[in-house]
N, C-alpha and C. Protein backbone atom coordinates (compact mmCIF):
# COMPACT_ATOMS: atom_id res chain seq x y z
N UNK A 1 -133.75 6.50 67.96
CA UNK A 1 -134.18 7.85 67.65
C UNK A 1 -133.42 8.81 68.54
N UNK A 2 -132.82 9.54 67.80
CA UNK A 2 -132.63 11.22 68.73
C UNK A 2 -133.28 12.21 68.92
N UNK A 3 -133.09 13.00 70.30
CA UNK A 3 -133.43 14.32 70.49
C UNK A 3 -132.91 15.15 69.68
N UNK A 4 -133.80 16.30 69.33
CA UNK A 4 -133.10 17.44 69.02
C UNK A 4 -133.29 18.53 69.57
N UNK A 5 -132.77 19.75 69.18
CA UNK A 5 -132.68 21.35 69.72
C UNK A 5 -132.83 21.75 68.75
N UNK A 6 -133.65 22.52 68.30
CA UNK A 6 -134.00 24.04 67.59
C UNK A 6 -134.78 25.10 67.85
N UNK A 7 -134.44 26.33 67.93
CA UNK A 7 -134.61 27.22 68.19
C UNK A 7 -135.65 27.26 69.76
N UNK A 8 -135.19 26.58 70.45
CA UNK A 8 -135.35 26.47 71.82
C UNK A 8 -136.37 25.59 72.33
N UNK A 9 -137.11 24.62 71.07
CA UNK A 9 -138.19 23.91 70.93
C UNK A 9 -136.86 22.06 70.88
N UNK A 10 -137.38 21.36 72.15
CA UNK A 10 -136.77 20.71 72.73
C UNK A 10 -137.43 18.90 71.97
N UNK A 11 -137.25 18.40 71.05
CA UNK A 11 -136.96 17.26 70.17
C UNK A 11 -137.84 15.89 71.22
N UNK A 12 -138.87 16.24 71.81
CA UNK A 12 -138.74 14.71 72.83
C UNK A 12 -140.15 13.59 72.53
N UNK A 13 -140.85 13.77 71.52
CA UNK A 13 -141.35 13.41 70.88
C UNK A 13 -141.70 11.81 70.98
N UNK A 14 -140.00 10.91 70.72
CA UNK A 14 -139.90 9.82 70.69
C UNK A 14 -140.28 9.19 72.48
N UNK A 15 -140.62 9.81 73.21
CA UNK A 15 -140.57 9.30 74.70
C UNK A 15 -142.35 8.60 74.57
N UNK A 16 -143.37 9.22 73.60
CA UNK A 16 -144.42 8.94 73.52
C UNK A 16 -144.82 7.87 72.99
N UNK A 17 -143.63 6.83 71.74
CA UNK A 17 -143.95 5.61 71.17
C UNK A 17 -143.94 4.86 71.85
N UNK A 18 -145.45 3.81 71.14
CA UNK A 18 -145.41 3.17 71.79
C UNK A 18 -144.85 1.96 71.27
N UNK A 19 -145.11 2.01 70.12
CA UNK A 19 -144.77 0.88 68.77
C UNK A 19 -143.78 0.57 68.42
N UNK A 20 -143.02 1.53 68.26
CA UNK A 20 -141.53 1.86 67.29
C UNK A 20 -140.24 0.98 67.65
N UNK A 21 -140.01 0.16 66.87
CA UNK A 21 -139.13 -0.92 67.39
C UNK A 21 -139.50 -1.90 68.40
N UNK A 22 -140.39 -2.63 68.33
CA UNK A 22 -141.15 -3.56 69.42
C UNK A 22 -141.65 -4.67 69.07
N UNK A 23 -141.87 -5.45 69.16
CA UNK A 23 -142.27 -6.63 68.84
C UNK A 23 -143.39 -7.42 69.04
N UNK A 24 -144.06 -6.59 69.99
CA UNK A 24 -145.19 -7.55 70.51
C UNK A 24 -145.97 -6.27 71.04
N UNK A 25 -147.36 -6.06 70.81
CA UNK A 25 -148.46 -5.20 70.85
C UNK A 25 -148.65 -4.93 72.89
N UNK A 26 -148.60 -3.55 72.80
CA UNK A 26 -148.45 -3.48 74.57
C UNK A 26 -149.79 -3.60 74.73
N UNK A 27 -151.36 -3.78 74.35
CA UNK A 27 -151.96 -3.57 74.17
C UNK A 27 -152.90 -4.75 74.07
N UNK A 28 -152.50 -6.06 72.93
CA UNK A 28 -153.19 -7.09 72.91
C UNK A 28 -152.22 -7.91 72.63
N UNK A 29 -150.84 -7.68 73.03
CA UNK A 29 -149.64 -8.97 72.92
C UNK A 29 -149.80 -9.59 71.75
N UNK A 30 -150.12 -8.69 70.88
CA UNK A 30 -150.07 -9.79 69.40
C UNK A 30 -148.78 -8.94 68.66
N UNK A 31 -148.69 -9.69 67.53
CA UNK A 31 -147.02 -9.34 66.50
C UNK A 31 -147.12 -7.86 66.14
N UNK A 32 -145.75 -7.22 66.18
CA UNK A 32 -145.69 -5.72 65.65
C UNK A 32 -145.46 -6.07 64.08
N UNK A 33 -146.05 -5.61 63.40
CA UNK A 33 -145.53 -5.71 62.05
C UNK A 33 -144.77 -4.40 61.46
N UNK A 34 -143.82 -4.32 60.31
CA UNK A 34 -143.11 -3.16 59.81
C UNK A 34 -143.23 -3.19 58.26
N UNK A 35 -143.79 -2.33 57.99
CA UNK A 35 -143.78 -2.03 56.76
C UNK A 35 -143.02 -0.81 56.25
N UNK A 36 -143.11 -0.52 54.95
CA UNK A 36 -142.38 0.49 54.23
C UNK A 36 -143.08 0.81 53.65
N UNK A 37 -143.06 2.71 53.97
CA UNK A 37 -144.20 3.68 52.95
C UNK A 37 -143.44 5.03 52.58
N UNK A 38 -143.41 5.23 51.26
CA UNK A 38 -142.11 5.92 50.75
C UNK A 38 -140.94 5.88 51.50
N UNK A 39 -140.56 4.74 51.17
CA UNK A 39 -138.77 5.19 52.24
C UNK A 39 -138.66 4.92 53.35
N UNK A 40 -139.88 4.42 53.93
CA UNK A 40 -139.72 4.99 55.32
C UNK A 40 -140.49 3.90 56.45
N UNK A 41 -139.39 3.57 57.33
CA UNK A 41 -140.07 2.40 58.24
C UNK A 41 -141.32 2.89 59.03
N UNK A 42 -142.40 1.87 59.22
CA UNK A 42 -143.85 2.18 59.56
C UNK A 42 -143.88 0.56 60.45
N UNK A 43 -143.66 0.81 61.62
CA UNK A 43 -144.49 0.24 62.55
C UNK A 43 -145.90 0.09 62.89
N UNK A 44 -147.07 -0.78 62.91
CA UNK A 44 -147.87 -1.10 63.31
C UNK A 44 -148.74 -2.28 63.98
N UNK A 45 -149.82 -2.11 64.51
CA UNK A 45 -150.08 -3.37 65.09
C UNK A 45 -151.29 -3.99 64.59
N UNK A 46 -151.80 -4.96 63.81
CA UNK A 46 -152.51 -5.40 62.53
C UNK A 46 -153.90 -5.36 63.41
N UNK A 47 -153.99 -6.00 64.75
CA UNK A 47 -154.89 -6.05 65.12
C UNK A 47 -155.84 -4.89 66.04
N UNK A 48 -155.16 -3.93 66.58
CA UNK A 48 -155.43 -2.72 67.20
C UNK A 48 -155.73 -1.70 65.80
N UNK A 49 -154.66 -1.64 65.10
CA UNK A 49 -154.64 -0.22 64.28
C UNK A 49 -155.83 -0.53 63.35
N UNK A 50 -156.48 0.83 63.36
CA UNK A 50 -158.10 0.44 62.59
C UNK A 50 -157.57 1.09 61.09
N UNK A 51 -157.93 0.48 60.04
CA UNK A 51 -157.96 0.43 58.72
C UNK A 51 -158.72 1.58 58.35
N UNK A 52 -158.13 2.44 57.49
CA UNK A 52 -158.83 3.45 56.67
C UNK A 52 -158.88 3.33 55.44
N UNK A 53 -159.86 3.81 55.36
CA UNK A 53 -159.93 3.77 53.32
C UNK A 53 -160.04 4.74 52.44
């Protein structure tokens, strides 16, 4: 992921993931899984992330 610059509002966003490209849950050391939702890679962790309906 990159930083960006616009209009003086400074891109740093990505310093906060915790998930994103990882493999193993920082949390309960279990598997990162990746899915796809329109287009678009989705990191999560099956056993932490609570299910909505």
């Amino acid at each position: 992921m990159h930083s960006f610059d616009a209009n003086g509002i400074h891109g740093l966003f990505q310093v906060t993931l915790s998930v994103h490209a990882q493999t193993t849950c920082s949390k309960c050391k279990g598997p990162i899984k990746k899915i796809t939702i329109a287009g678009r890679g989705t990191y999560y962790c099956p056993h932490c992330q609570k299910r909505r309906y």
